[in-house]
Protein backbone atom coordinates (compact mmCIF):
# COMPACT_ATOMS: atom_id res chain seq x y z
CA UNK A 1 -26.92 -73.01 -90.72
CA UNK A 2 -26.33 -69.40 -91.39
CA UNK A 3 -29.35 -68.65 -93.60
CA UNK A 4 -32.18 -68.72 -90.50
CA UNK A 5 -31.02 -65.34 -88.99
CA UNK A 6 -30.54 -63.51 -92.46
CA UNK A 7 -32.54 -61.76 -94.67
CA UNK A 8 -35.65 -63.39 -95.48
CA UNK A 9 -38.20 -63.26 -98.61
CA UNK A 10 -41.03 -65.70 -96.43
CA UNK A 11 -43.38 -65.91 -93.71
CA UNK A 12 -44.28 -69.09 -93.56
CA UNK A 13 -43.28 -72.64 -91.84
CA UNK A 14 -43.85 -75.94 -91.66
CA UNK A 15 -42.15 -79.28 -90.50
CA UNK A 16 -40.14 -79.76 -93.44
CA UNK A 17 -38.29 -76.38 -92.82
CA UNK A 18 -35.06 -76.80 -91.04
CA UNK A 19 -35.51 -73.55 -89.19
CA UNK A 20 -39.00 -74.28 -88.22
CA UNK A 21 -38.28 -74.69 -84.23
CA UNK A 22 -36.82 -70.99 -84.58
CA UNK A 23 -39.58 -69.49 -87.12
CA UNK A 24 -43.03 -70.71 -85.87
CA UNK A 25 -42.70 -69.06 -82.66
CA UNK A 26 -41.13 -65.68 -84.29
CA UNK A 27 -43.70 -65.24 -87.26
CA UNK A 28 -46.69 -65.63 -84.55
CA UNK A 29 -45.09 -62.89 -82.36
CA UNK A 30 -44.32 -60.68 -84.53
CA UNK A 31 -47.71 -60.66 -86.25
CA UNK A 32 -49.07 -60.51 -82.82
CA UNK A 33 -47.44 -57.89 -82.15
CA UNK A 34 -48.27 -55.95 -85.64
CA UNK A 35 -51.35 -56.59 -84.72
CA UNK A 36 -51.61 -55.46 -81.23
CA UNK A 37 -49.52 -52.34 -81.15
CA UNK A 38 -49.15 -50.95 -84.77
CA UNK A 39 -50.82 -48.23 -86.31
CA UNK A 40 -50.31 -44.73 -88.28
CA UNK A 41 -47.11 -44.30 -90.66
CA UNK A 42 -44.30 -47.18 -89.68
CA UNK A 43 -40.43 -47.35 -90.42
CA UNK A 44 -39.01 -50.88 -91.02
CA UNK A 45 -35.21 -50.30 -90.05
CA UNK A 46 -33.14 -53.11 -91.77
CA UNK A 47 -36.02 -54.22 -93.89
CA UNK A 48 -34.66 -56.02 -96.43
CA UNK A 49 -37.39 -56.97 -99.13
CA UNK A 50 -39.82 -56.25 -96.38
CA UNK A 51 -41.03 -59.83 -95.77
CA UNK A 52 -43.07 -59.01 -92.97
CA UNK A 53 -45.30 -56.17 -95.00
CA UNK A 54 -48.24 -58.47 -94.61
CA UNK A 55 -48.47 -58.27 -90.96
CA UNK A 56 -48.98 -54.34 -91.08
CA UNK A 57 -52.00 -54.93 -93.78
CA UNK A 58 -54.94 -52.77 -92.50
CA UNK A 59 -53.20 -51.95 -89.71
CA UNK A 60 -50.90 -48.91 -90.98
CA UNK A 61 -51.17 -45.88 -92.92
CA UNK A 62 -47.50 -46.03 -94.70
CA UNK A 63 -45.09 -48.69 -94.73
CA UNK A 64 -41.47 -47.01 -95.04
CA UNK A 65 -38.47 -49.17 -95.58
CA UNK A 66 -34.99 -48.47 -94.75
CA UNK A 67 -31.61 -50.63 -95.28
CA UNK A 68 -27.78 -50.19 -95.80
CA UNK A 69 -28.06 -51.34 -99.78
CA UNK A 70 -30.62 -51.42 -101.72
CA UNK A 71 -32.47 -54.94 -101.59
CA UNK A 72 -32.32 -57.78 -104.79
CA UNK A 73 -36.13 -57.11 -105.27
CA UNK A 74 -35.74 -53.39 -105.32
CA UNK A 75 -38.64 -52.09 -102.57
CA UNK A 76 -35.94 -50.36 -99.90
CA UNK A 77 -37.34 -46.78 -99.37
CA UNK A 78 -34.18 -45.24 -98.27
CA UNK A 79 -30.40 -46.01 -98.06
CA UNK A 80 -29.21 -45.32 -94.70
CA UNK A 81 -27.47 -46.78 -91.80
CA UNK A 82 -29.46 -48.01 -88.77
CA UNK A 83 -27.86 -45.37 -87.07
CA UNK A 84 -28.41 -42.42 -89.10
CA UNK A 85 -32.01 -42.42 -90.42
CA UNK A 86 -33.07 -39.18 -92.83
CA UNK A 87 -36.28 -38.84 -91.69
CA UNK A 88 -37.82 -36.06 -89.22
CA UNK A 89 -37.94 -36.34 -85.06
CA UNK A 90 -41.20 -37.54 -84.34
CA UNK A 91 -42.94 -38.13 -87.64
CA UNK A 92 -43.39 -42.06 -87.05
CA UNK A 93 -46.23 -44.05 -85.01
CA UNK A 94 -44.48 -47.21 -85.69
CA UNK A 95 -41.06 -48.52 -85.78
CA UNK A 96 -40.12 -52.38 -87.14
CA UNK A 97 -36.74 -54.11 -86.52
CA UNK A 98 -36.26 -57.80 -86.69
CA UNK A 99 -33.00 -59.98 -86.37
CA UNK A 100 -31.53 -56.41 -87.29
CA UNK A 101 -29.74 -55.28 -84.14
CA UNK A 102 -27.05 -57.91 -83.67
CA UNK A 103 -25.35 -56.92 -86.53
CA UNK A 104 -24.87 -52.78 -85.64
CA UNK A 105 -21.86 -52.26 -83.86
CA UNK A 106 -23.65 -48.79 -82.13
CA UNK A 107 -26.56 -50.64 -81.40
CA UNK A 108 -27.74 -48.15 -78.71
CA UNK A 109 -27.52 -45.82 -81.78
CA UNK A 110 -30.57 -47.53 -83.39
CA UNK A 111 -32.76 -47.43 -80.42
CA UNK A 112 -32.03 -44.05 -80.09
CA UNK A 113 -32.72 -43.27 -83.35
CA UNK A 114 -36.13 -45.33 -82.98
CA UNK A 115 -37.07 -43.39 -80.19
CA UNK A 116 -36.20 -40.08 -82.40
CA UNK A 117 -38.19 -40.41 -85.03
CA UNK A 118 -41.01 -41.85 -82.95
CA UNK A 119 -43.82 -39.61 -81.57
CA UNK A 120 -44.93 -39.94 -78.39
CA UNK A 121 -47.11 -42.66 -77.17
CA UNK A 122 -45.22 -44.51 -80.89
CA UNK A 123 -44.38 -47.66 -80.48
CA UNK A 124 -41.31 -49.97 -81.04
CA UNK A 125 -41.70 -53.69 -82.31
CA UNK A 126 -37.99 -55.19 -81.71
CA UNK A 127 -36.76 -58.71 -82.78
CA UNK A 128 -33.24 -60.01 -81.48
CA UNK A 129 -31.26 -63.36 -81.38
CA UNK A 130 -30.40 -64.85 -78.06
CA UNK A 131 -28.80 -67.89 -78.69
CA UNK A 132 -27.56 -68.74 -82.42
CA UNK A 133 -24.81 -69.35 -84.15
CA UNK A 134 -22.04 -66.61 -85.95
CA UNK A 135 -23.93 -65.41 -89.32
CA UNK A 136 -23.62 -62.25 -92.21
CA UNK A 137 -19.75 -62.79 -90.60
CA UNK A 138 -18.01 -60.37 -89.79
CA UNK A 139 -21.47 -58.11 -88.90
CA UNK A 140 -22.65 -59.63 -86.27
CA UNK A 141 -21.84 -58.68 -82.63
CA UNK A 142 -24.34 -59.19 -80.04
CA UNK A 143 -26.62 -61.47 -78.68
CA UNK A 144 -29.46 -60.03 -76.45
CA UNK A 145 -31.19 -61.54 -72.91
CA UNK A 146 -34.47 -59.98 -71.97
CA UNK A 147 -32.91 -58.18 -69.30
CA UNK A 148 -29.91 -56.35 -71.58
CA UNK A 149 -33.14 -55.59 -73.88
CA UNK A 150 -35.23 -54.18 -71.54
CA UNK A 151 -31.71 -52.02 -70.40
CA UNK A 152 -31.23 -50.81 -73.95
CA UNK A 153 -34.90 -49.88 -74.17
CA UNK A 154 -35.70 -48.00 -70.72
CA UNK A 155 -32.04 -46.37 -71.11
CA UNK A 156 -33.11 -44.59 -74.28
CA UNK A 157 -36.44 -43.59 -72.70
CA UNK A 158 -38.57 -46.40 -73.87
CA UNK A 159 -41.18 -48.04 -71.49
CA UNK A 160 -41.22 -51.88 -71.94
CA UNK A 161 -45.04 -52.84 -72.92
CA UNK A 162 -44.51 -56.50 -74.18
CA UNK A 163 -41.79 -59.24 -74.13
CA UNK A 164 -42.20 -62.82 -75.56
CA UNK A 165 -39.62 -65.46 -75.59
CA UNK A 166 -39.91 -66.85 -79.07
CA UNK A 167 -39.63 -70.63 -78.06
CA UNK A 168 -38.17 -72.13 -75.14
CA UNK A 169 -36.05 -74.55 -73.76
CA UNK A 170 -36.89 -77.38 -76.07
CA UNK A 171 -37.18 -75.59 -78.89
CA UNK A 172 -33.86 -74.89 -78.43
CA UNK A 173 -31.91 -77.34 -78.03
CA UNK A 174 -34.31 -79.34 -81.22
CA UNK A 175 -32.63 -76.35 -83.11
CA UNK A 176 -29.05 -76.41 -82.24
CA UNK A 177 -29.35 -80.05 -82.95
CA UNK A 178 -30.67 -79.43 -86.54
CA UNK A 179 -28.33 -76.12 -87.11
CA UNK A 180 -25.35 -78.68 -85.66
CA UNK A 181 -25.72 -81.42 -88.15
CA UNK A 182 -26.32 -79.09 -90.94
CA UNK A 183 -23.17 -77.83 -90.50
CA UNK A 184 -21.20 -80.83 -90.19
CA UNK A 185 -23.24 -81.92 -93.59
CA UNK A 186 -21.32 -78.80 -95.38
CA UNK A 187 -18.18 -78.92 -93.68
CA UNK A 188 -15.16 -80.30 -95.93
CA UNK A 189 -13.28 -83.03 -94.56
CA UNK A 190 -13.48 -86.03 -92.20
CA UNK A 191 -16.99 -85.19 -90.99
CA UNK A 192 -18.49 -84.85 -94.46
CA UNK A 193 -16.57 -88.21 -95.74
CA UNK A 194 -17.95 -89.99 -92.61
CA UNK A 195 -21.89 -89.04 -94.07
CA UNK A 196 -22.45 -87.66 -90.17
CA UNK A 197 -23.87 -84.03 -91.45
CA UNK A 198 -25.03 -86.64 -94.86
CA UNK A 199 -27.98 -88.01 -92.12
CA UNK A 200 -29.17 -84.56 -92.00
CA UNK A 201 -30.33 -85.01 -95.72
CA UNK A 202 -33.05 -87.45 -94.81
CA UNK A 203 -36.41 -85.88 -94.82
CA UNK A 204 -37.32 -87.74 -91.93
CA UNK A 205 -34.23 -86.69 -89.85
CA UNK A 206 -35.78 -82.71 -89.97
CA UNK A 207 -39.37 -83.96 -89.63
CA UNK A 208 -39.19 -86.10 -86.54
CA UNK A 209 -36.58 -83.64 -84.55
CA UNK A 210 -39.02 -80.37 -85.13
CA UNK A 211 -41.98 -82.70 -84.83
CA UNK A 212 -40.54 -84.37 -80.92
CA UNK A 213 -39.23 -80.66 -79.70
CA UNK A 214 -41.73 -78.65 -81.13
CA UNK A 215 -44.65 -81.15 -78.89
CA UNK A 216 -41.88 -80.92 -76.17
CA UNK A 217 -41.94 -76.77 -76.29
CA UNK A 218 -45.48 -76.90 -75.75
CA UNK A 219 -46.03 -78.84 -73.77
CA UNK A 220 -43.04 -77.70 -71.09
CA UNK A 221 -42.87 -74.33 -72.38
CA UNK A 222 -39.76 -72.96 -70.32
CA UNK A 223 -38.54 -69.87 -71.61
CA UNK A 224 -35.31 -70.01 -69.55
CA UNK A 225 -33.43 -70.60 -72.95
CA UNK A 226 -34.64 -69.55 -75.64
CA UNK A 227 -33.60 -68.80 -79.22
CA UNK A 228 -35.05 -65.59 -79.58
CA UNK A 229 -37.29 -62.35 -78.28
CA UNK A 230 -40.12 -60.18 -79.56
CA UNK A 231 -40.34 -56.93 -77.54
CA UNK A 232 -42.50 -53.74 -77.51
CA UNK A 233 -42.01 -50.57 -76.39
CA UNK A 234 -43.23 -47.34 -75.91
CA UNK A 235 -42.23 -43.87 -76.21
């Protein structure tokens, strides 16, 4: 249940994946959004083993990675905290965070520091949970509307370009249902000796539920809910 929102080594989907109601709406934004608005030398803050690096092909100049630890395939650039980046003010046209800001406690630390080391007329690609379950416990403290995003953003100095709901109403719920009996599948106990989460197993079971909400998200797609946003924003 917990794996969706952490670090991740793909980009790709399909109906099979648990997490597809979350991820086929987040990869398309974000590489929308790589390829609408970035350009020049880019910082990825938080970026793991940089599984979004193929977005950016073509598209920027340097591709600079920076994490808390040093990731399992080796490729972070620098070891720093979200909130204290070693690099120069204004020497980057691009800044990259996804699912990153929910787990920093000073989060209005790391848009600051995006807008820092941004130049002017730079641009910030943001990713940020809105509805999911606890995960990387005990780091992770927020959950984000559009409206406390665009807050963080225009309080720093940012001006709000872009905004897309990743998903809507359907997608959501077709998620929470998955994530739900996932979890019951690994819980200990009563639950697990009943086979409840054990239905959850059956290929079919995954297939159908992202194959019924993922028609119902597009064809009724009401972001009043949603799972997740994809924001831009300039300096």
């Amino acid at each position: 249940m917990r794996a969706a929102l952490e670090r991740l080594d793909r980009v790709d989907t399909n109906l099979n994946d648990p997490y597809y109601l979350h991820y086929r709406s987040l990869f398309a934004d974000l590489k929308w959004a790589a390829e609408s608005y970035a350009s020049g030398n880019l910082l990825d803050i938080g970026c793991g083993n940089k599984p979004y690096m193929a977005f950016f092909e073509h598209r920027v100049a340097e591709y600079l990675g920076c994490d808390i630890a040093q990731s399992d395939r080796g490729v972070v650039d620098l070891i720093c905290a979200a909130t204290h980046i070693p690099l120069a003010d204004q020497s980057r046209d691009t800044v990259f965070s996804t699912q990153v800001i929910e787990h920093v406690a000073d989060h209005r630390r790391l848009v600051s520091e995006a807008y820092r080391v941004l130049k002017p007329g730079g641009h910030l690609i943001l990713s940020a949970p809105m509805c999911w379950e606890h995960h990387e416990e005990p780091y992770d403290f927020f959950r984000f509307t559009r409206f406390g995003l665009r807050f963080l953003l225009q309080e720093a100095g940012f001006t709000v370009v872009a905004e897309r709901a990743n998903g809507g109403k359907w997608a959501l719920v077709g998620q929470v249902l998955l994530n739900s009996c996932r979890s019951s599948f690994e819980m200990r106990g009563r639950l697990r000796r009943l086979c409840i989460g054990g239905l959850y197993k059956l290929l079919a079971v995954k297939w159908v539920t992202n194959a019924v909400f993922g028609t119902l998200d597009s064809l009724d797609p009401d972001p009043v809910a949603t799972l997740n946003f994809v924001v831009v924003a300039q300096r």
